[in-house]
N, C-alpha and C. Protein backbone atom coordinates (compact mmCIF):
# COMPACT_ATOMS: atom_id res chain seq x y z
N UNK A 1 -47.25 -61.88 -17.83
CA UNK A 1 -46.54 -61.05 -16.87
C UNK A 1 -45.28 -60.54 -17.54
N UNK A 2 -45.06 -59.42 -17.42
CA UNK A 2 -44.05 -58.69 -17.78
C UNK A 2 -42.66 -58.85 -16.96
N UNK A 3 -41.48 -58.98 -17.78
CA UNK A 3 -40.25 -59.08 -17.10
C UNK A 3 -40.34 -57.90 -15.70
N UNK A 4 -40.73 -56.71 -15.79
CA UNK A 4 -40.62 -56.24 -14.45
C UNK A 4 -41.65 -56.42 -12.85
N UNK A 5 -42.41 -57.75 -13.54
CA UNK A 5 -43.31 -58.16 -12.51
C UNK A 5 -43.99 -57.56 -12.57
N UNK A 6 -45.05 -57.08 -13.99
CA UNK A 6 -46.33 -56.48 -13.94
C UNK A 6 -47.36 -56.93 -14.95
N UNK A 7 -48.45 -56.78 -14.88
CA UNK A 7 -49.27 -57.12 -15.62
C UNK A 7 -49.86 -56.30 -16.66
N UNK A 8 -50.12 -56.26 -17.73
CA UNK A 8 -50.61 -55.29 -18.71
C UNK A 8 -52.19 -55.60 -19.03
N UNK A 9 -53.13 -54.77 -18.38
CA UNK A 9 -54.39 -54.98 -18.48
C UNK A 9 -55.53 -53.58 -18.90
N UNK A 10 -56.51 -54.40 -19.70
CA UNK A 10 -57.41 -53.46 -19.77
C UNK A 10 -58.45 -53.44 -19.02
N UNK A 11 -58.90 -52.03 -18.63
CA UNK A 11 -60.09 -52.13 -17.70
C UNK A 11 -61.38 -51.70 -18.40
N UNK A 12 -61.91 -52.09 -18.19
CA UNK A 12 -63.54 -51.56 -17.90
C UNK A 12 -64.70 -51.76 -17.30
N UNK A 13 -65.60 -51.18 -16.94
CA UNK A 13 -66.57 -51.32 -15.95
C UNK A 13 -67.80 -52.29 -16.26
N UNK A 14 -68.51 -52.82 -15.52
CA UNK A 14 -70.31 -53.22 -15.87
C UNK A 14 -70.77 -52.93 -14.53
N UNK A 15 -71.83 -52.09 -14.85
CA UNK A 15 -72.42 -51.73 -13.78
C UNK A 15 -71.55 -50.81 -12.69
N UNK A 16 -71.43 -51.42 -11.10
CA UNK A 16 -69.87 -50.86 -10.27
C UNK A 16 -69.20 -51.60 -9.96
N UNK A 17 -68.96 -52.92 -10.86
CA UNK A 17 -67.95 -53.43 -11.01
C UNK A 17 -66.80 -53.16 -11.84
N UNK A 18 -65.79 -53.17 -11.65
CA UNK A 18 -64.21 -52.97 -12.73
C UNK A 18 -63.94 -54.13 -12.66
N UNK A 19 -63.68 -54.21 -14.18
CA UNK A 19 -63.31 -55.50 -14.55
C UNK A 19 -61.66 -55.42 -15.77
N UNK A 20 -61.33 -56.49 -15.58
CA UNK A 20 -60.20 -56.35 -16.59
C UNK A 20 -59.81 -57.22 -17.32
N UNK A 21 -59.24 -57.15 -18.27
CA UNK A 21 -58.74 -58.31 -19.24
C UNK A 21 -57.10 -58.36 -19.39
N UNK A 22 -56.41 -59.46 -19.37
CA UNK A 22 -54.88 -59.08 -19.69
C UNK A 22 -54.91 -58.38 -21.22
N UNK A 23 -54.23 -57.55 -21.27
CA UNK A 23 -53.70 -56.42 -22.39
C UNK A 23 -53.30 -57.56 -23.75
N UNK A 24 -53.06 -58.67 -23.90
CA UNK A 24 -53.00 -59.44 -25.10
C UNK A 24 -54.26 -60.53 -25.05
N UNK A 25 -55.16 -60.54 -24.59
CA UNK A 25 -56.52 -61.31 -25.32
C UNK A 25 -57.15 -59.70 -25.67
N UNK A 26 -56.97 -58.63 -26.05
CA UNK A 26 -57.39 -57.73 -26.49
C UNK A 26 -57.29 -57.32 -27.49
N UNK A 27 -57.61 -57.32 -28.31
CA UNK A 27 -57.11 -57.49 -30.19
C UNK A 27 -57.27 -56.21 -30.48
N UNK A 28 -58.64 -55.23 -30.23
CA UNK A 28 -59.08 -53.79 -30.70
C UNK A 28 -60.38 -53.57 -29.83
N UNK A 29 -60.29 -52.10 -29.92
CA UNK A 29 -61.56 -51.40 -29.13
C UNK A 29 -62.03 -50.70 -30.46
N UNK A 30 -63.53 -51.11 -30.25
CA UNK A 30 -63.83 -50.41 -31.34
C UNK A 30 -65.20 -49.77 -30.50
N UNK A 31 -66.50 -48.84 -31.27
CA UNK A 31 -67.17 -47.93 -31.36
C UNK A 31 -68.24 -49.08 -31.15
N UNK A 32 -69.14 -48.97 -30.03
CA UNK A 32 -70.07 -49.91 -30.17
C UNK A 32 -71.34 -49.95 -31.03
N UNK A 33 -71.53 -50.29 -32.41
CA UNK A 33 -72.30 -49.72 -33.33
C UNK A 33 -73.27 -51.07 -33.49
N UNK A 34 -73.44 -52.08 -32.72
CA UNK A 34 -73.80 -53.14 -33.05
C UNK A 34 -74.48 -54.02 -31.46
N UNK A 35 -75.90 -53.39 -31.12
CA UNK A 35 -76.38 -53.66 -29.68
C UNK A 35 -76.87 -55.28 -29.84
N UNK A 36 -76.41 -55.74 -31.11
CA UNK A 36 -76.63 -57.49 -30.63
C UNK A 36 -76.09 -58.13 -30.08
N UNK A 37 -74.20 -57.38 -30.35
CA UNK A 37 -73.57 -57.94 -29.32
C UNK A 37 -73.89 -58.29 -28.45
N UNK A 38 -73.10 -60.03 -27.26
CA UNK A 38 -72.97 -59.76 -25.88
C UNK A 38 -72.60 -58.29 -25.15
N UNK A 39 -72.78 -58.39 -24.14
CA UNK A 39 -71.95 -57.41 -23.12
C UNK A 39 -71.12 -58.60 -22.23
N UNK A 40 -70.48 -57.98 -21.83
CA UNK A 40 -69.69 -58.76 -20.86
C UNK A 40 -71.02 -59.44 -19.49
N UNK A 41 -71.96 -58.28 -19.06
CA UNK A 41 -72.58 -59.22 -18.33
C UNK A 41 -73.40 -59.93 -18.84
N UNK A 42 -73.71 -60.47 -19.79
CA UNK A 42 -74.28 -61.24 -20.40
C UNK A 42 -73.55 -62.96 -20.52
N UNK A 43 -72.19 -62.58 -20.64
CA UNK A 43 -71.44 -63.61 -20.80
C UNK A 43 -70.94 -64.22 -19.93
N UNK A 44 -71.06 -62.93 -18.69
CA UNK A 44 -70.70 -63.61 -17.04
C UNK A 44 -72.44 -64.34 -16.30
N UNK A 45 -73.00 -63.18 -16.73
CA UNK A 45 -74.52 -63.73 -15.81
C UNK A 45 -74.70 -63.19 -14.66
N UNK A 46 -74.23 -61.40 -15.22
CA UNK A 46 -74.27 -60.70 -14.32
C UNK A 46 -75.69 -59.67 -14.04
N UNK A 47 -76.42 -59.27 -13.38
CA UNK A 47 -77.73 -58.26 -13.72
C UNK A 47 -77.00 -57.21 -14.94
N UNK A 48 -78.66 -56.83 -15.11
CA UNK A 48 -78.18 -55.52 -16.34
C UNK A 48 -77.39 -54.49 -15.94
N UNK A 49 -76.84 -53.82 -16.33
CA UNK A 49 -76.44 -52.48 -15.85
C UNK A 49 -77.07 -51.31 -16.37
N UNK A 50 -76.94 -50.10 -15.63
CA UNK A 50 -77.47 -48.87 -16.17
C UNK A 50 -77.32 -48.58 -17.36
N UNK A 51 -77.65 -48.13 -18.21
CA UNK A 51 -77.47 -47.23 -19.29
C UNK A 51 -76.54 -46.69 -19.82
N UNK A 52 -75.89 -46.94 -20.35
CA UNK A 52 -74.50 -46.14 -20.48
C UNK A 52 -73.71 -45.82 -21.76
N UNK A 53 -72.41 -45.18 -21.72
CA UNK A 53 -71.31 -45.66 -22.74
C UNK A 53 -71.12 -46.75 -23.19
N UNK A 54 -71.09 -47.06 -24.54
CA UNK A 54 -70.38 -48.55 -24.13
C UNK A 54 -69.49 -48.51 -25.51
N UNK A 55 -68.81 -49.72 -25.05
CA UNK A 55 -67.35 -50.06 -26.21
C UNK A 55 -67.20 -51.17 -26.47
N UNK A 56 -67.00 -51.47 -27.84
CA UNK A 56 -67.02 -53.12 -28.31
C UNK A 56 -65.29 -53.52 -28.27
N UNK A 57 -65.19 -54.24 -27.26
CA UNK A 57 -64.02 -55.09 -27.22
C UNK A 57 -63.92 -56.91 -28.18
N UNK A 58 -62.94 -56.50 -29.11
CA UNK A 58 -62.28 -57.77 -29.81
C UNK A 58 -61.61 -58.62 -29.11
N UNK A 59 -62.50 -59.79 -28.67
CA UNK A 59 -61.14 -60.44 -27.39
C UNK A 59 -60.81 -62.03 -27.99
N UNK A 60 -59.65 -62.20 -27.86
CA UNK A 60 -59.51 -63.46 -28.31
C UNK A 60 -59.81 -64.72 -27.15
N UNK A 61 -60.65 -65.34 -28.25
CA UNK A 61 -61.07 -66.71 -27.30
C UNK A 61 -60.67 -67.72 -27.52
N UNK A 62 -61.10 -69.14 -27.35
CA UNK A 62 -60.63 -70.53 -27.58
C UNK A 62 -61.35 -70.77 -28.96
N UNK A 63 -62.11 -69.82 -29.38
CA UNK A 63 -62.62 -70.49 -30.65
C UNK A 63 -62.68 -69.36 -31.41
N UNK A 64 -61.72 -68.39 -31.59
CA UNK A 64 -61.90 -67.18 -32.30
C UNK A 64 -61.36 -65.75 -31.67
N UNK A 65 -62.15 -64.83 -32.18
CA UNK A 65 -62.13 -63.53 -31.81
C UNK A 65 -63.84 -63.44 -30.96
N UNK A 66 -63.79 -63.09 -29.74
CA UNK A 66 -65.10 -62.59 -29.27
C UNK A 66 -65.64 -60.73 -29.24
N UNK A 67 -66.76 -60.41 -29.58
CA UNK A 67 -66.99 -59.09 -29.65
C UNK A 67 -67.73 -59.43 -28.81
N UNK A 68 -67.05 -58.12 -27.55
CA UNK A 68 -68.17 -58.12 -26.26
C UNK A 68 -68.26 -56.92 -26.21
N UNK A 69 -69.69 -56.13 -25.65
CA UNK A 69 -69.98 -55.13 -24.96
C UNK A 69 -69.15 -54.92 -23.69
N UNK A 70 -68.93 -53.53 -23.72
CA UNK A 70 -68.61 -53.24 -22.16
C UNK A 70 -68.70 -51.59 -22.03
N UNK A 71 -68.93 -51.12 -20.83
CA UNK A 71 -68.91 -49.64 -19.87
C UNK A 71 -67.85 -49.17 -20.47
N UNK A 72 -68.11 -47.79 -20.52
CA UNK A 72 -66.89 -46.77 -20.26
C UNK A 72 -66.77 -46.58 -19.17
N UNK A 73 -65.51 -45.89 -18.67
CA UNK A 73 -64.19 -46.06 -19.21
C UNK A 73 -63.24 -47.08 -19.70
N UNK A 74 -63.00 -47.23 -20.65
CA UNK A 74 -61.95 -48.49 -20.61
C UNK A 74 -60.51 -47.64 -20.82
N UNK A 75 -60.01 -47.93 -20.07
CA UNK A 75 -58.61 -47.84 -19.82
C UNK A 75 -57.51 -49.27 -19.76
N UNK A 76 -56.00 -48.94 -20.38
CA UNK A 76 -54.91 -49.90 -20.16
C UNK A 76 -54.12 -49.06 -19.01
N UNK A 77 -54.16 -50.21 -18.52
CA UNK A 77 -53.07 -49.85 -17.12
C UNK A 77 -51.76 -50.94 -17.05
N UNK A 78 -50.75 -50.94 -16.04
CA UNK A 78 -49.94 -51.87 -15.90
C UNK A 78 -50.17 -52.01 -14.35
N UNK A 79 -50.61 -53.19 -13.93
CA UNK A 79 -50.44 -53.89 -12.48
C UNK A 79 -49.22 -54.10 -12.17
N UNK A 80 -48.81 -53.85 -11.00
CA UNK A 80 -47.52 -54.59 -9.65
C UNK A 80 -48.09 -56.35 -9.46
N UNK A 81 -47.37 -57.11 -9.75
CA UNK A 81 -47.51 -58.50 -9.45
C UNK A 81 -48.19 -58.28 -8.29
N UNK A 82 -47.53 -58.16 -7.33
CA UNK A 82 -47.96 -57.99 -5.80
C UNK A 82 -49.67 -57.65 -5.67
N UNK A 83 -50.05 -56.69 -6.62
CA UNK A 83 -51.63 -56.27 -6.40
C UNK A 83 -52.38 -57.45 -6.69
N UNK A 84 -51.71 -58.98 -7.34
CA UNK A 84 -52.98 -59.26 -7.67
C UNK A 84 -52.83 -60.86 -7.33
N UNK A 85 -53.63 -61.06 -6.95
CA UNK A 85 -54.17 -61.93 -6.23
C UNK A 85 -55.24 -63.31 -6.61
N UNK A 86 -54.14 -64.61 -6.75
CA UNK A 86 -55.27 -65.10 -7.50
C UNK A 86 -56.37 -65.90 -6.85
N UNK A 87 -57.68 -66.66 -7.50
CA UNK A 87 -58.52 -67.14 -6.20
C UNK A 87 -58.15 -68.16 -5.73
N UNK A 88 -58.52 -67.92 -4.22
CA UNK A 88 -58.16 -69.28 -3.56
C UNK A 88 -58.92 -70.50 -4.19
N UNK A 89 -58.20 -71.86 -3.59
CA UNK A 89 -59.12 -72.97 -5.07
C UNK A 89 -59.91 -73.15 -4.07
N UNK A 90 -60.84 -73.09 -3.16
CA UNK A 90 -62.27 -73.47 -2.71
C UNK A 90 -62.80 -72.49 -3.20
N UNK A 91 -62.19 -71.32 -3.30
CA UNK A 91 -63.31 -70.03 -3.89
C UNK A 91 -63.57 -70.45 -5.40
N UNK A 92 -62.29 -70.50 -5.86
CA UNK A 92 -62.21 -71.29 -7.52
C UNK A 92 -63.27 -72.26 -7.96
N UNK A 93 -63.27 -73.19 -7.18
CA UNK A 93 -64.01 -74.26 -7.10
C UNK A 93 -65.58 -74.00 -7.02
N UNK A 94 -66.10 -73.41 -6.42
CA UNK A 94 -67.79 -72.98 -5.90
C UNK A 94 -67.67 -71.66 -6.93
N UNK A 95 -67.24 -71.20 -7.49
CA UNK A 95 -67.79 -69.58 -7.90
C UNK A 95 -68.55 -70.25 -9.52
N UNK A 96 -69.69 -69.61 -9.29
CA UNK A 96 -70.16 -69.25 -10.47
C UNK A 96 -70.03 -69.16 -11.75
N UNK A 97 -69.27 -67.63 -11.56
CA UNK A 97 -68.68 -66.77 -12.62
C UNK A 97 -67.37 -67.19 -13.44
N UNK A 98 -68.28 -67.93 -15.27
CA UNK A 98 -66.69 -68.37 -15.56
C UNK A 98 -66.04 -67.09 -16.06
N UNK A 99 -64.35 -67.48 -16.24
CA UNK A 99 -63.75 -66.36 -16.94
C UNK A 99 -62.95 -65.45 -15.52
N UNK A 100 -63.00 -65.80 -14.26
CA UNK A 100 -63.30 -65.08 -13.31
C UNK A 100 -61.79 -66.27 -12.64
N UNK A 101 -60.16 -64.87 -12.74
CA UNK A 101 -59.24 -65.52 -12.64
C UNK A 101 -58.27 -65.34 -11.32
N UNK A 102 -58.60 -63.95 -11.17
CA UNK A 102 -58.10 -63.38 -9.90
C UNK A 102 -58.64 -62.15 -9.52
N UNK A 103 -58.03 -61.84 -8.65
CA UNK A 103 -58.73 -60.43 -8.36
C UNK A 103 -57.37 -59.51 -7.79
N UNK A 104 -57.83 -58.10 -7.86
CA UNK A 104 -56.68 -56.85 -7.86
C UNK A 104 -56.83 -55.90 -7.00
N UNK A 105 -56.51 -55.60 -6.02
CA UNK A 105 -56.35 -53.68 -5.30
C UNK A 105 -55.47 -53.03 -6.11
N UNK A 106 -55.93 -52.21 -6.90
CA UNK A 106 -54.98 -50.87 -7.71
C UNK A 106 -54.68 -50.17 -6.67
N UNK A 107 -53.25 -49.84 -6.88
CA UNK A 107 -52.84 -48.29 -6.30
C UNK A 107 -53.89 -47.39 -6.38
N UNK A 108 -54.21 -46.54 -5.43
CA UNK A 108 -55.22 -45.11 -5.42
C UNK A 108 -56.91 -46.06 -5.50
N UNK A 109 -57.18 -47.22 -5.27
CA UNK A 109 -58.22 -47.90 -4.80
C UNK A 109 -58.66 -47.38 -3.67
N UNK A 110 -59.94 -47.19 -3.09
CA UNK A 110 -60.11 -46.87 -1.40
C UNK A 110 -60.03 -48.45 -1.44
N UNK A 111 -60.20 -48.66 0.38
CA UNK A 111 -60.07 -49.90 0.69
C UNK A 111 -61.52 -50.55 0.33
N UNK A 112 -61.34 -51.88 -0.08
CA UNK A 112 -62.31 -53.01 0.01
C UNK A 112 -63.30 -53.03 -1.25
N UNK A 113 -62.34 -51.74 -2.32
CA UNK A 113 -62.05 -51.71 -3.53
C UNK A 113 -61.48 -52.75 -4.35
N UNK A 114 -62.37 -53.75 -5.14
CA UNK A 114 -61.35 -54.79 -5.84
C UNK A 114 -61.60 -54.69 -7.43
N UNK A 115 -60.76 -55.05 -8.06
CA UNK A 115 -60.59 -54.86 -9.83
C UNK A 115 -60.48 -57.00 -10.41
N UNK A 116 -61.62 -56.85 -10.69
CA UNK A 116 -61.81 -58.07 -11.47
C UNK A 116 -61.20 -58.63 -12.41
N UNK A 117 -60.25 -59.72 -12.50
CA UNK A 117 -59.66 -60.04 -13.50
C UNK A 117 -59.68 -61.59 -14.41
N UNK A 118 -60.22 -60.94 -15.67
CA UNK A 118 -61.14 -62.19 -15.98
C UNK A 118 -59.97 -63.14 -17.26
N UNK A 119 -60.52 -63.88 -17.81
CA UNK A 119 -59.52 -64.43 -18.89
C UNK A 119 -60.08 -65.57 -19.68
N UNK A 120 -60.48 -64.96 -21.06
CA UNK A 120 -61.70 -66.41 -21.82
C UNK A 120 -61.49 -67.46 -22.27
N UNK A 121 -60.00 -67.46 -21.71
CA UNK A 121 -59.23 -69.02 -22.31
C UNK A 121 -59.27 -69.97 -21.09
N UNK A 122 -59.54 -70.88 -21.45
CA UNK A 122 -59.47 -71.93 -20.43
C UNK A 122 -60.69 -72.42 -20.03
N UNK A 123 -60.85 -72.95 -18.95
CA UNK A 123 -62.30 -74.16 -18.30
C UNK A 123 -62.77 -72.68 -18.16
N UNK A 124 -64.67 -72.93 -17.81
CA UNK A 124 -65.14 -71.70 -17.43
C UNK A 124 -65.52 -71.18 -19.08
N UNK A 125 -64.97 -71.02 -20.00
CA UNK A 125 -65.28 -70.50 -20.95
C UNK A 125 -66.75 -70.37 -21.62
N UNK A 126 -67.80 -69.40 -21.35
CA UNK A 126 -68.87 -69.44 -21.75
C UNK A 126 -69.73 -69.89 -23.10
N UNK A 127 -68.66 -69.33 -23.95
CA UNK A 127 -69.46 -69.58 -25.21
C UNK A 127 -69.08 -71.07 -25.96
């Protein structure tokens, strides 16, 4: 979190989900030239997604650098503390999905619009 109470995150999509990463486990975006990679839903255990763009994200993990697939657009944005929201611990507790830290309404979201915010450090860690 940033001294002005914001968060620095990257986004990108799987499937019509938006998903995001904090802006420092992000090392480089590179050109996805390499379909052995994971994708991100692969690493969550999410269905396939359509067909698409995609972009190889360098993310730092507990045991390295991870190269994951992911959707275009990826965009860096800066979050308002206030937008984001972390899970409640019974939700924490029962969910599935590791990596899966809080969740976000962006400014200019319609309602019931949420932005996924994931993080590969810690319990939960897939690989």
């Amino acid at each position: 979190m940033s001294p002005q109470g914001a968060l620095e995150l990257v986004l990108f999509r799987w499937g019509t989900l938006e998903l995001a990463l904090p802006r420092d486990r992000v090392q480089a975006l590179e050109a996805d030239r390499d379909p052995c990679q994971p994708s991100i839903g692969d690493l969550l255990g999410l269905p396939a997604a359509a067909p698409g763009l995609m972009r190889l994200l360098l993310v730092a993990g507990p045991d390295g650098t991870l190269r994951i697939r992911v959707q275009e657009p990826v965009t860096r944005v800066r979050l308002p503390a206030a937008a984001i929201h972390p899970l409640p611990p019974l939700l924490a507790a029962r969910l599935r999905l590791p990596w899966v830290r809080a969740l976000a309404h962006r400014p200019g979201q319609g309602p019931g619009v949420l932005t996924v915010i994931l993080d590969p450090v810690g319990p939960g860690t897939p690989c």
